[in-house]
C-alpha atoms as a PDB file:
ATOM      1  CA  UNK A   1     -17.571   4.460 -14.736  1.00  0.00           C
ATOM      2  CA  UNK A   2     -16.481   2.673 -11.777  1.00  0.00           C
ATOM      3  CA  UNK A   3     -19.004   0.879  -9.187  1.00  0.00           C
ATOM      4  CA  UNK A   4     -18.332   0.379  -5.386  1.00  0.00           C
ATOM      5  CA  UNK A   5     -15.590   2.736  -4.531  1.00  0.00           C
ATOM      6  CA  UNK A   6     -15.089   6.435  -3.137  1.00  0.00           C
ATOM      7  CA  UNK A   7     -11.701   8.301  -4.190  1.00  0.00           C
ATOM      8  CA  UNK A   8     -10.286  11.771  -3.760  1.00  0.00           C
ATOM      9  CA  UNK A   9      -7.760  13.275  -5.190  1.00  0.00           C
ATOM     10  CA  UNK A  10      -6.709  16.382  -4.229  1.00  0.00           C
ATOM     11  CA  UNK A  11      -3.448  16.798  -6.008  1.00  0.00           C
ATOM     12  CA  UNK A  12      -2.936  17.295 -10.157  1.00  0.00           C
ATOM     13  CA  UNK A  13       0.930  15.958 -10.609  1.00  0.00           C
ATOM     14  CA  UNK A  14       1.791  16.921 -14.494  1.00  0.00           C
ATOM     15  CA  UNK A  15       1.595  15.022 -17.131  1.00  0.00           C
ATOM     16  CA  UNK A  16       5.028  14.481 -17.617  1.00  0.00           C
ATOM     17  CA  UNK A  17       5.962  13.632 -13.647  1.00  0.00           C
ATOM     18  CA  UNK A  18       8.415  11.396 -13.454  1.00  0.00           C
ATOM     19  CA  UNK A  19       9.322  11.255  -9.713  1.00  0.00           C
ATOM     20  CA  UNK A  20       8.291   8.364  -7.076  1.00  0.00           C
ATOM     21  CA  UNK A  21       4.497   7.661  -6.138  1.00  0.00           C
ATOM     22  CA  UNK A  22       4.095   5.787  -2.721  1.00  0.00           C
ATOM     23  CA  UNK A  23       0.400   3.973  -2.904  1.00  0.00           C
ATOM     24  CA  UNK A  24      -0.332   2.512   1.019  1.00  0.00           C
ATOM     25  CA  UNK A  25      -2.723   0.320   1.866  1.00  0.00           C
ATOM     26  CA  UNK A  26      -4.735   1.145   5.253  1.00  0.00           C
ATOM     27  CA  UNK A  27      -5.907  -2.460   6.735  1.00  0.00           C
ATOM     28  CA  UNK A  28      -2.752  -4.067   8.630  1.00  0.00           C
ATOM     29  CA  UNK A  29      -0.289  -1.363   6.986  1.00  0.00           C
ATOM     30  CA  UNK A  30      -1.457   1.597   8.400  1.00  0.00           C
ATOM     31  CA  UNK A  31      -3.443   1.060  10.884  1.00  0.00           C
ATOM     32  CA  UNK A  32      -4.171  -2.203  12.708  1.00  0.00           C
ATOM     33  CA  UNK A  33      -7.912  -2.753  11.814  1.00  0.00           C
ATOM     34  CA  UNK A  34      -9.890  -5.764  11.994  1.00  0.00           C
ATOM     35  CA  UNK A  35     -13.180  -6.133   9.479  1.00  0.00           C
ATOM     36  CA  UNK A  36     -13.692 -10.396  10.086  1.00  0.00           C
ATOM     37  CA  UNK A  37     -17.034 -10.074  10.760  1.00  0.00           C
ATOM     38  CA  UNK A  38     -20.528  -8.823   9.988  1.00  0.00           C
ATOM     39  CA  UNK A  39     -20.458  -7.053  13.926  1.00  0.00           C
ATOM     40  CA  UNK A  40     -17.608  -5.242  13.141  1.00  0.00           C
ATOM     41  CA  UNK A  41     -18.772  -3.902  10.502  1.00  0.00           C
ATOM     42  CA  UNK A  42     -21.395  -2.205  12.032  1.00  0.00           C
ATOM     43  CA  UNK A  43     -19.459  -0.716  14.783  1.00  0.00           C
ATOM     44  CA  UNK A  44     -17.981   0.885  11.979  1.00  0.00           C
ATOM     45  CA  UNK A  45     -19.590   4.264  12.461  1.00  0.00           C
ATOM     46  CA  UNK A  46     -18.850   4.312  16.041  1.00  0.00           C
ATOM     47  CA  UNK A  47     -15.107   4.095  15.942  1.00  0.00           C
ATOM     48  CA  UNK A  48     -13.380   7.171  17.403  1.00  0.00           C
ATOM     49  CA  UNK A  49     -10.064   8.004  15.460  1.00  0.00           C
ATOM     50  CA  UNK A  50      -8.057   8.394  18.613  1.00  0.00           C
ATOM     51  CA  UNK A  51      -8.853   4.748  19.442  1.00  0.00           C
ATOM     52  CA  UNK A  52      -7.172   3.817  16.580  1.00  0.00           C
ATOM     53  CA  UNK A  53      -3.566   2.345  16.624  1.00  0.00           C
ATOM     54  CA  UNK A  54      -1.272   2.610  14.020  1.00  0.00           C
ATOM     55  CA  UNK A  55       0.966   0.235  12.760  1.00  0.00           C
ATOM     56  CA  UNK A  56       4.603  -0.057  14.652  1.00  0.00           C
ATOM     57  CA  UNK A  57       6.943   2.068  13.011  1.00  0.00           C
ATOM     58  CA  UNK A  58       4.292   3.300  10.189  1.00  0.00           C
ATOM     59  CA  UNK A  59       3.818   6.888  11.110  1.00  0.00           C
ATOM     60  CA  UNK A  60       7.606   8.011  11.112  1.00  0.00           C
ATOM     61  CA  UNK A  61       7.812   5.391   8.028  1.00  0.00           C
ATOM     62  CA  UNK A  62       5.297   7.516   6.113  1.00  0.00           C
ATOM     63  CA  UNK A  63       6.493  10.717   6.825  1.00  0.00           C
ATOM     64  CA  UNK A  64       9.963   9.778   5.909  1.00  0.00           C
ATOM     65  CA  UNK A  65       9.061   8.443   2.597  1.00  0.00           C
ATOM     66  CA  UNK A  66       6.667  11.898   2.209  1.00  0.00           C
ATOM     67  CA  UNK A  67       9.832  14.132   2.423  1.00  0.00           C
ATOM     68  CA  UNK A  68      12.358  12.123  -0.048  1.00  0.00           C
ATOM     69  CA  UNK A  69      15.769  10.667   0.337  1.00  0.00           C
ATOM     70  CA  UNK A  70      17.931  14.098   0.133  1.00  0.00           C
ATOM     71  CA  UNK A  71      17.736  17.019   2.084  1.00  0.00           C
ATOM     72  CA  UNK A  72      16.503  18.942  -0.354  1.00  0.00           C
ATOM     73  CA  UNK A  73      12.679  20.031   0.394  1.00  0.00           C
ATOM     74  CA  UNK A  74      10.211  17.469  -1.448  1.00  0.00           C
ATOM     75  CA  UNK A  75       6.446  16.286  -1.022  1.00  0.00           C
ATOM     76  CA  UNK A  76       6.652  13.096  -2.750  1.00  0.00           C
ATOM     77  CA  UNK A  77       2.764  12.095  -3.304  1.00  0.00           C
ATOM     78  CA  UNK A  78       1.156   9.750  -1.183  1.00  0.00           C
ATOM     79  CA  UNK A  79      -1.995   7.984  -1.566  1.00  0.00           C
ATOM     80  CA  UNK A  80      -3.790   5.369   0.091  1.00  0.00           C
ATOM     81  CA  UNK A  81      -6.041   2.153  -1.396  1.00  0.00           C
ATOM     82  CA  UNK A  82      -7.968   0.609   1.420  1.00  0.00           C
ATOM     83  CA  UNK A  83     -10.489  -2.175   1.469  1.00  0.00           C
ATOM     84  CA  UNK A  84     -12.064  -0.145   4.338  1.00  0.00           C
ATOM     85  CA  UNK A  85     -15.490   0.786   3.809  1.00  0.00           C
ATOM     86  CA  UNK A  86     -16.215   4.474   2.950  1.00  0.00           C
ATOM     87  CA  UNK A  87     -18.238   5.000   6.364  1.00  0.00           C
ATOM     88  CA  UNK A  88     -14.819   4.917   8.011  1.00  0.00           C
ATOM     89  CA  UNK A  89     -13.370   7.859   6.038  1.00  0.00           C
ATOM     90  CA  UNK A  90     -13.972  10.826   8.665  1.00  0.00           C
ATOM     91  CA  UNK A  91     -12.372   8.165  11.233  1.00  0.00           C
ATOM     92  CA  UNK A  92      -9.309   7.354   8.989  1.00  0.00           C
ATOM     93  CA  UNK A  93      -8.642  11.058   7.880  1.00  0.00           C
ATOM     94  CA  UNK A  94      -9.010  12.011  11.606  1.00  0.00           C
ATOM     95  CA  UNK A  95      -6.491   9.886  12.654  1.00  0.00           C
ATOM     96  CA  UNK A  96      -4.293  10.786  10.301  1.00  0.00           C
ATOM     97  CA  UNK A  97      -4.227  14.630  11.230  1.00  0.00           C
ATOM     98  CA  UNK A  98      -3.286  13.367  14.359  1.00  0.00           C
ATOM     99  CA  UNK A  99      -0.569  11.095  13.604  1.00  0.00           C
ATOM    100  CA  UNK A 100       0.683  13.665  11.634  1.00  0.00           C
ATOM    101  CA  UNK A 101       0.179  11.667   8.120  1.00  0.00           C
ATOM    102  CA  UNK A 102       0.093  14.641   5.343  1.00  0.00           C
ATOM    103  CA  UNK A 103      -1.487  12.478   1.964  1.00  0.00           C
ATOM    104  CA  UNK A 104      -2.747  13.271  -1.301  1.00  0.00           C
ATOM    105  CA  UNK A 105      -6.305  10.914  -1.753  1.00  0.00           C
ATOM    106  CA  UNK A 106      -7.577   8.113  -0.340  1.00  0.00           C
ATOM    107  CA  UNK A 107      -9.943   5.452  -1.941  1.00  0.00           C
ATOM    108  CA  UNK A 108     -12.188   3.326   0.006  1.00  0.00           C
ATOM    109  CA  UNK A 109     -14.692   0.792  -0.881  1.00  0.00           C
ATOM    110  CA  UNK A 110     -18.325   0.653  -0.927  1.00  0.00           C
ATOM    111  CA  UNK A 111     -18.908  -2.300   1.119  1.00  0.00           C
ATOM    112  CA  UNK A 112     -22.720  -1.391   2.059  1.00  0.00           C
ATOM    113  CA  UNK A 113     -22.850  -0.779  -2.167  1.00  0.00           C
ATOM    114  CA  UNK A 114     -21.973  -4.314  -2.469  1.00  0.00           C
ATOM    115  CA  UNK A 115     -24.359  -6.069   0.032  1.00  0.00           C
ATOM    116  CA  UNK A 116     -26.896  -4.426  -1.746  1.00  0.00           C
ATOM    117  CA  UNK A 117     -26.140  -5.436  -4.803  1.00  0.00           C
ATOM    118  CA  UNK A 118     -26.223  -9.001  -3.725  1.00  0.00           C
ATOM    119  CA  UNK A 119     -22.135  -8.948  -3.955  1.00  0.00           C
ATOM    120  CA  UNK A 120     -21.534  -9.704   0.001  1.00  0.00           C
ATOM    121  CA  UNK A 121     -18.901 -12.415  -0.872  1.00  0.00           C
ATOM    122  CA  UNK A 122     -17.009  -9.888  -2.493  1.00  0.00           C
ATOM    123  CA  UNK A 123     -17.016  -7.067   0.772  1.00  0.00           C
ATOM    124  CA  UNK A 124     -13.671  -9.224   1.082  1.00  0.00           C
ATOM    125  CA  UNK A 125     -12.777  -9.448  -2.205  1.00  0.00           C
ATOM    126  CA  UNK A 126      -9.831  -7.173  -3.181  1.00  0.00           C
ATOM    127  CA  UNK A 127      -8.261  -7.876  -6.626  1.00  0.00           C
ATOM    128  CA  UNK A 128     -10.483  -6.520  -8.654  1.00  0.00           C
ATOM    129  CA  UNK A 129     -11.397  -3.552  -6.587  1.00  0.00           C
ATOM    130  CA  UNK A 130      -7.481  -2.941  -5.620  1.00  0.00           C
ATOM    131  CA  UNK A 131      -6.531  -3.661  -9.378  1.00  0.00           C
ATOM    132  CA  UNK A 132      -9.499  -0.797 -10.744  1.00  0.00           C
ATOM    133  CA  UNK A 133      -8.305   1.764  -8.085  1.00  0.00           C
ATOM    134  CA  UNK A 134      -4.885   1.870  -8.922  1.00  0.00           C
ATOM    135  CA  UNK A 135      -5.516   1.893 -12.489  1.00  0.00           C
ATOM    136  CA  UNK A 136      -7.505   5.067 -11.902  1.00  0.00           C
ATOM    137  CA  UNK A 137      -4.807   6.269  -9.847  1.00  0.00           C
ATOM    138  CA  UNK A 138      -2.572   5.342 -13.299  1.00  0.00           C
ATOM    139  CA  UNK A 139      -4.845   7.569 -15.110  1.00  0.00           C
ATOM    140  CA  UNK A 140      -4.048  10.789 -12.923  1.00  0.00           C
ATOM    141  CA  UNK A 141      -0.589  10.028 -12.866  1.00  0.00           C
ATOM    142  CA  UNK A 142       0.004   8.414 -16.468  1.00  0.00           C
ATOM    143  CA  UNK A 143       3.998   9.916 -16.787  1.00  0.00           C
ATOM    144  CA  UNK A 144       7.254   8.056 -16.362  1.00  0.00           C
ATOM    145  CA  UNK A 145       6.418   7.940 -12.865  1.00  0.00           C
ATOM    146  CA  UNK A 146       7.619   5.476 -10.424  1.00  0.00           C
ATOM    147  CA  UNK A 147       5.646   3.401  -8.104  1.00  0.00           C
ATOM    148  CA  UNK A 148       6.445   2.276  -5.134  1.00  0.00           C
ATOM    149  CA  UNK A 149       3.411   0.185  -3.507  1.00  0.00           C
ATOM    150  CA  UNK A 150       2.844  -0.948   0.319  1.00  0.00           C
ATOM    151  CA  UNK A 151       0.710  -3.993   2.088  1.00  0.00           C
ATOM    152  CA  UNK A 152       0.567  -6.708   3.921  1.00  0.00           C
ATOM    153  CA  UNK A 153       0.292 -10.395   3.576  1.00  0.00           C
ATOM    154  CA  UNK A 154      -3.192 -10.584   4.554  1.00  0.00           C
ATOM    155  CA  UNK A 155      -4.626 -10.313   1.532  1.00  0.00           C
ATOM    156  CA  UNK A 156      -3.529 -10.436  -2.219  1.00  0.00           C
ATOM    157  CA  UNK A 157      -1.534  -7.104  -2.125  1.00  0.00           C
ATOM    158  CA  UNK A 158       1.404  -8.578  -3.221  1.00  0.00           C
ATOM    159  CA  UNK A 159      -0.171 -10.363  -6.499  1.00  0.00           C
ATOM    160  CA  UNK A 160      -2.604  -6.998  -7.300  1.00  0.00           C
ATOM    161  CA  UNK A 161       0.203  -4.850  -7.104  1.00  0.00           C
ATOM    162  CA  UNK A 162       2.666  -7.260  -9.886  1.00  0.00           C
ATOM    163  CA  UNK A 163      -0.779  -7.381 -11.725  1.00  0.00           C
ATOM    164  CA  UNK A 164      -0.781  -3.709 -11.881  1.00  0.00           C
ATOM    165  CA  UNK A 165       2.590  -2.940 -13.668  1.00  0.00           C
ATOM    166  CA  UNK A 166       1.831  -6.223 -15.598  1.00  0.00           C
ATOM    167  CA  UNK A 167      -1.402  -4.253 -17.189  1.00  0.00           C
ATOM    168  CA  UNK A 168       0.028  -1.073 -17.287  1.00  0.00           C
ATOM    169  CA  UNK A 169       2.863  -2.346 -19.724  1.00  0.00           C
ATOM    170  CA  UNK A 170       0.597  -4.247 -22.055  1.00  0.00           C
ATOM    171  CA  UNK A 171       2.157  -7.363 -20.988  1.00  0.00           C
ATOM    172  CA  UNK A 172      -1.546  -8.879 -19.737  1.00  0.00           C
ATOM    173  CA  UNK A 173      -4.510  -6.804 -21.704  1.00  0.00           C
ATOM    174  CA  UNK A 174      -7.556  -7.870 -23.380  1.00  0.00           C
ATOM    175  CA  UNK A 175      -8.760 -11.544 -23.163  1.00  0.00           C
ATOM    176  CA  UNK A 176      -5.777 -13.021 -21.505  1.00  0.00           C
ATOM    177  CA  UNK A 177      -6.707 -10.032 -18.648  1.00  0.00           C
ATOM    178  CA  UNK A 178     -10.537 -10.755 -18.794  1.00  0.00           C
ATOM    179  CA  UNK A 179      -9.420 -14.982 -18.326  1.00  0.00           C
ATOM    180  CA  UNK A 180      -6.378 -14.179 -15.669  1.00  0.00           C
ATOM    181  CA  UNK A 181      -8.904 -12.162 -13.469  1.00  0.00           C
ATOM    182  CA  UNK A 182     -11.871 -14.656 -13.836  1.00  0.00           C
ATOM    183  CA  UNK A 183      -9.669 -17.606 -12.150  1.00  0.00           C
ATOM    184  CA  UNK A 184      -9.046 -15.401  -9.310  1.00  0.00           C
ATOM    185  CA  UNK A 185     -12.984 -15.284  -9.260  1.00  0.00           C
ATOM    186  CA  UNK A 186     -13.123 -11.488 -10.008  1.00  0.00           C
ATOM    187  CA  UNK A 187     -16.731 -10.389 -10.384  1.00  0.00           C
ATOM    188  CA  UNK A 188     -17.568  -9.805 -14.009  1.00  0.00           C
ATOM    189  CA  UNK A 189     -18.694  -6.368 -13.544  1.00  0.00           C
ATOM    190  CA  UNK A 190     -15.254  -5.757 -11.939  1.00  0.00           C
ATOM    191  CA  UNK A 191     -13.639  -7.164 -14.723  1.00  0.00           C
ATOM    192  CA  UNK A 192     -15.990  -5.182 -17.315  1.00  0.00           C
ATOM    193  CA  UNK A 193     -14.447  -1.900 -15.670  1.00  0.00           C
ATOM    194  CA  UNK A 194     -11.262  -3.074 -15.673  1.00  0.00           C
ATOM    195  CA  UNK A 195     -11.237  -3.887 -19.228  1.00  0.00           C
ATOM    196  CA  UNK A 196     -12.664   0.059 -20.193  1.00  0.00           C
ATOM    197  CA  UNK A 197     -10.222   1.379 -18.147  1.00  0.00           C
ATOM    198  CA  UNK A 198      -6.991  -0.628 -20.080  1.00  0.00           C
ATOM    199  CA  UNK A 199      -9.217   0.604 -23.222  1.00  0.00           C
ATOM    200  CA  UNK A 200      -8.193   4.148 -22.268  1.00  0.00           C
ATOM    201  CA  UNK A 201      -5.077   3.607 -20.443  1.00  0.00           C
ATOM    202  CA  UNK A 202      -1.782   4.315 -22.895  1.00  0.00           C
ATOM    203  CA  UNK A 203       0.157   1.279 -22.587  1.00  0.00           C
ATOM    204  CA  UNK A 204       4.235   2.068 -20.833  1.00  0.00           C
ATOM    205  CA  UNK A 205       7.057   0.675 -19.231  1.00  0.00           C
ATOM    206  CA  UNK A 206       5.897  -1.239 -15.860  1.00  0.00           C
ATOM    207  CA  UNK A 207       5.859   1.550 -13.680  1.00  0.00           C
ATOM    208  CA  UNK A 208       5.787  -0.540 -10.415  1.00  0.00           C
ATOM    209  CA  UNK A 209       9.538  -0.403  -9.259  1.00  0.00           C
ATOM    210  CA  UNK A 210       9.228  -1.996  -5.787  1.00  0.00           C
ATOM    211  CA  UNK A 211       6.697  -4.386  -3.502  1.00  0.00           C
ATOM    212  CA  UNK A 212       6.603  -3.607  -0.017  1.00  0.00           C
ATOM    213  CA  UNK A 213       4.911  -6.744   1.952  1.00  0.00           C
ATOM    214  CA  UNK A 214       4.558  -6.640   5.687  1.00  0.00           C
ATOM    215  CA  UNK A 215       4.571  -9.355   6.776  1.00  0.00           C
ATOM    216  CA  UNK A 216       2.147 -10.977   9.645  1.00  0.00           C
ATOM    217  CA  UNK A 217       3.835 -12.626  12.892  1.00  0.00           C
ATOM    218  CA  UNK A 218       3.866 -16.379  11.429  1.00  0.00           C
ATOM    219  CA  UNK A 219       4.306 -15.095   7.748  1.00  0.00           C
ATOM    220  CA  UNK A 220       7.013 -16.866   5.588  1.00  0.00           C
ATOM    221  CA  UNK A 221       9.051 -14.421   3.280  1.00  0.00           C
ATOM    222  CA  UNK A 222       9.865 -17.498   1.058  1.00  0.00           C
ATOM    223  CA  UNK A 223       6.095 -16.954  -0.919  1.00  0.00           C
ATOM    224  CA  UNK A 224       7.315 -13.976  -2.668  1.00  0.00           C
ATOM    225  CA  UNK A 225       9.071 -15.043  -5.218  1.00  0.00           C
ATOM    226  CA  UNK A 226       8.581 -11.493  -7.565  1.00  0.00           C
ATOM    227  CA  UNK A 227      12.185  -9.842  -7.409  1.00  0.00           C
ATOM    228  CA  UNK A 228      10.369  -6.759  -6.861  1.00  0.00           C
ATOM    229  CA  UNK A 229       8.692  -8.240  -4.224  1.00  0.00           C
ATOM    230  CA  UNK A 230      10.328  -6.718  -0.499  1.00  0.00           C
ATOM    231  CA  UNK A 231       9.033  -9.033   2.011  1.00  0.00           C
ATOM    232  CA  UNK A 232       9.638  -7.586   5.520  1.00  0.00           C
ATOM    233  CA  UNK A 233       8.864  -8.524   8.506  1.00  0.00           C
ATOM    234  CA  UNK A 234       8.485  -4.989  10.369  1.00  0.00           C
ATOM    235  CA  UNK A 235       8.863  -1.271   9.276  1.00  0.00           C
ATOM    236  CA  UNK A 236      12.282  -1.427  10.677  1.00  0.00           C
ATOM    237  CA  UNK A 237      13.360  -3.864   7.538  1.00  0.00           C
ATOM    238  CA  UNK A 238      10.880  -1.656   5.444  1.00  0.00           C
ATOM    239  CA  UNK A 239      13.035   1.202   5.880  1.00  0.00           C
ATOM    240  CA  UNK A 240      16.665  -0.177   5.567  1.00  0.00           C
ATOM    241  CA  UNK A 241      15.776  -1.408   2.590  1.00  0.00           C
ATOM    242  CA  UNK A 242      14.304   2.193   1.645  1.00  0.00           C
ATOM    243  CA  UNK A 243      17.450   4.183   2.326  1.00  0.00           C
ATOM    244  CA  UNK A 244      19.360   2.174   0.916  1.00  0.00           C
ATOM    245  CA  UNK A 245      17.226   2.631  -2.285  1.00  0.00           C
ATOM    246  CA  UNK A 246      17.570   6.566  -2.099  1.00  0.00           C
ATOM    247  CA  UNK A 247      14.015   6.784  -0.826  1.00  0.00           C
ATOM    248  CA  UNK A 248      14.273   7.622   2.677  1.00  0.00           C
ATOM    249  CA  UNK A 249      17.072   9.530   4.574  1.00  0.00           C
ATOM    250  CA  UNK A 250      19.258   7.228   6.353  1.00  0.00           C
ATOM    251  CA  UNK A 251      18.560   9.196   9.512  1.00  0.00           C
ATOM    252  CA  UNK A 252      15.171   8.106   9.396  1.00  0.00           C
ATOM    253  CA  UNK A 253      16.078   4.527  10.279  1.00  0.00           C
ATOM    254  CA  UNK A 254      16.355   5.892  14.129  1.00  0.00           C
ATOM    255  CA  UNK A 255      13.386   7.351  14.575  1.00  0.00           C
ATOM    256  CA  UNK A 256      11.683   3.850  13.099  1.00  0.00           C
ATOM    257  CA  UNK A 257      13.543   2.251  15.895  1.00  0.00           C
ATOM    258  CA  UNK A 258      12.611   4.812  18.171  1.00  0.00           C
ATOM    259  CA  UNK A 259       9.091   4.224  17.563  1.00  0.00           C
ATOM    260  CA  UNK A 260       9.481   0.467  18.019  1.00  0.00           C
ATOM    261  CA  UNK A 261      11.010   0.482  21.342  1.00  0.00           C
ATOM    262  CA  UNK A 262       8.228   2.807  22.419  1.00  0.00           C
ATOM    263  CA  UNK A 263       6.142  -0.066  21.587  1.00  0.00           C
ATOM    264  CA  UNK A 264       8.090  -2.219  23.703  1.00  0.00           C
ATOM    265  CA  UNK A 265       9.672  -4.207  20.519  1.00  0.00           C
ATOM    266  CA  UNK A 266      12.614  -6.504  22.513  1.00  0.00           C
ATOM    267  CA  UNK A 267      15.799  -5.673  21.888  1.00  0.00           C
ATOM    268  CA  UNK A 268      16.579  -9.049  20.468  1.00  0.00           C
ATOM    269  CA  UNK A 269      13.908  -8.922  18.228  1.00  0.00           C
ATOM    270  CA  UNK A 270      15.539  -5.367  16.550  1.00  0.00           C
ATOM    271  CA  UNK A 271      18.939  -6.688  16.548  1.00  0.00           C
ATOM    272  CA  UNK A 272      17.796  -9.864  14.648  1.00  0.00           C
ATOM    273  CA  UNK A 273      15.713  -7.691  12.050  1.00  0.00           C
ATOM    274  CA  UNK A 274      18.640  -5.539  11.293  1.00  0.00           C
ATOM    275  CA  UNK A 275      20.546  -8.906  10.529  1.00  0.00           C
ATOM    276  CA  UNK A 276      18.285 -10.620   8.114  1.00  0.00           C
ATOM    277  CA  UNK A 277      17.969  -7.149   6.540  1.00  0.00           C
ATOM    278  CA  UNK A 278      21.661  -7.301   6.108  1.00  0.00           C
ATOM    279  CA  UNK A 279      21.337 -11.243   5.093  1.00  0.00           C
ATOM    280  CA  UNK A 280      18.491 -10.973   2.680  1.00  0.00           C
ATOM    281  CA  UNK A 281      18.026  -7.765   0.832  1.00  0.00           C
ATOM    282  CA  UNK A 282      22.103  -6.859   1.295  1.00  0.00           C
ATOM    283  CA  UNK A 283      21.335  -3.718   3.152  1.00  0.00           C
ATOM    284  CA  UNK A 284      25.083  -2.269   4.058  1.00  0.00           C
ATOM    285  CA  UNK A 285      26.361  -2.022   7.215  1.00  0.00           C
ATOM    286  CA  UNK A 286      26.478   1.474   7.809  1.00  0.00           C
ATOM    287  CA  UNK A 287      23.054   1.843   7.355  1.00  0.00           C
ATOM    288  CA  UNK A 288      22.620  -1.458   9.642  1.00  0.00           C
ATOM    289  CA  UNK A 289      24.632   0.798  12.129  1.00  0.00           C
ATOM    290  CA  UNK A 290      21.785   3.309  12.489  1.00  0.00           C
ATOM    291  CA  UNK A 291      19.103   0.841  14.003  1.00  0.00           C
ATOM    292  CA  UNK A 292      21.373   0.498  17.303  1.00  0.00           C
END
């Protein structure tokens, strides 16, 4: 039904779930991966997992969010949407073993599908292939579930992931979908999909409860508007804001610091995080406390 992608799932949640669902992107999130050009691309195949480097503060980030808030035993399911292209999938899935990153599915994109189709301008494009992935995510988790979705500024993570909980509740279906996704120059046979999935897709409450936007070195917090929206500008803002949700155990703040000093993160830099933290998304200060 759906062109230019490669999922697994290897998890059936019921159909009544109505605990969290974390969705991660991989590009800039996870890992730090760069696809800017045609070369790269084709060292694709080559790349060795252990060459890859994750993200500061992403590994301890992810497995704190996979075990819950309480201290109670949980697997809270995890899945990744990446704009990689499926070639790296034995690379990605490597590294994760060894980082220690325990997930339920991953989908990538068919990149090579799209050149040759005669789609190579949209190997970059991500709305529509984002938007269709996590609608078929939707469809395996369709419940009163709660989604909590992770990217970077990059790309259009923040606006795909609105647009998802936007669809999901009815609020933008049919035409006003098909017009909406053909200004953001969505390919019509993305849009086609898109369109037969919402056909089949029961219309609920927005299940998207928070944004998570990392944000790049020069990146401005002030373009997300979306209340939902958590624009942070490291994993160590990511998860203050997290246990102070509930998600994540406040203990898990130190070993996200931890992890940033081991990748030589200046002092400074960490107390001035903890402080807009604090400043903008009213993080309390005994949960500030555990970053020093």
């Amino acid at each position: 039904m759906t062109a230019f992608l490669n999922r697994s799932n290897d998890r059936a949640l019921p159909a009544d779930y109505a605990g969290d669902v974390l969705v991660w992107d991989i590009d800039k999130t996870y890992l730090d991966t760069h696809f800017s050009s045609w070369r790269g691309l084709l060292r694709i195949p080559l790349e060795l997992a252990i060459d890859k480097r994750a993200m500061p503060g992403s590994v301890p980030l992810l497995r704190a969010l996979r075990h819950g808030g309480t201290k109670d035993s949980a697997i809270v399911p995890l899945y990744f949407i990446s704009g990689s292209p499926i070639q790296l999938r034995s690379t990605i899935e490597r590294k994760m073993l060894l980082d220690g990153v325990d997930y339920d599915g991953i989908t990538f994109k068919d990149q090579w599908g799209l050149v040759r189709a005669g789609r190579a301008k949209d190997v970059k494009a991500q709305i529509g292939y984002k938007l269709k992935s996590l609608l078929l995510l939707r469809h395996d988790v369709p419940g009163p579930s709660r989604f909590y979705l992770f990217g970077d500024d990059v790309e259009a993570d923040a606006e795909v992931f609105v647009l998802f909980g936007r669809v999901c509740s009815g609020e933008l279906r049919d035409e006003a979908l098909t017009r909406h996704l053909a200004e953001r120059n969505v390919h019509p046979v993305d849009i086609a999909e898109i369109r037969a999935l919402c056909d089949t897709l029961e219309i609920t409450d927005d299940p998207v409860e928070r944004v998570f936007i990392l944000l790049s070195p020069d990146g401005d917090p002030e373009r997300f508007r979306d209340e939902k929206v958590v624009a942070a500008r490291s994993y160590l803002q990511t998860a203050l804001v997290l246990a102070h949700l509930g998600r994540i155990r406040p203990e898990s703040i130190g070993t996200i610091v931890k992890d940033l000093r081991r990748r030589q993160t200046p002092e400074a830099r960490i107390r001035f995080e903890v402080e807009d933290a604090a400043r903008r998304f009213e993080v309390p200060a005994e949960l500030c406390k555990r970053a020093e």
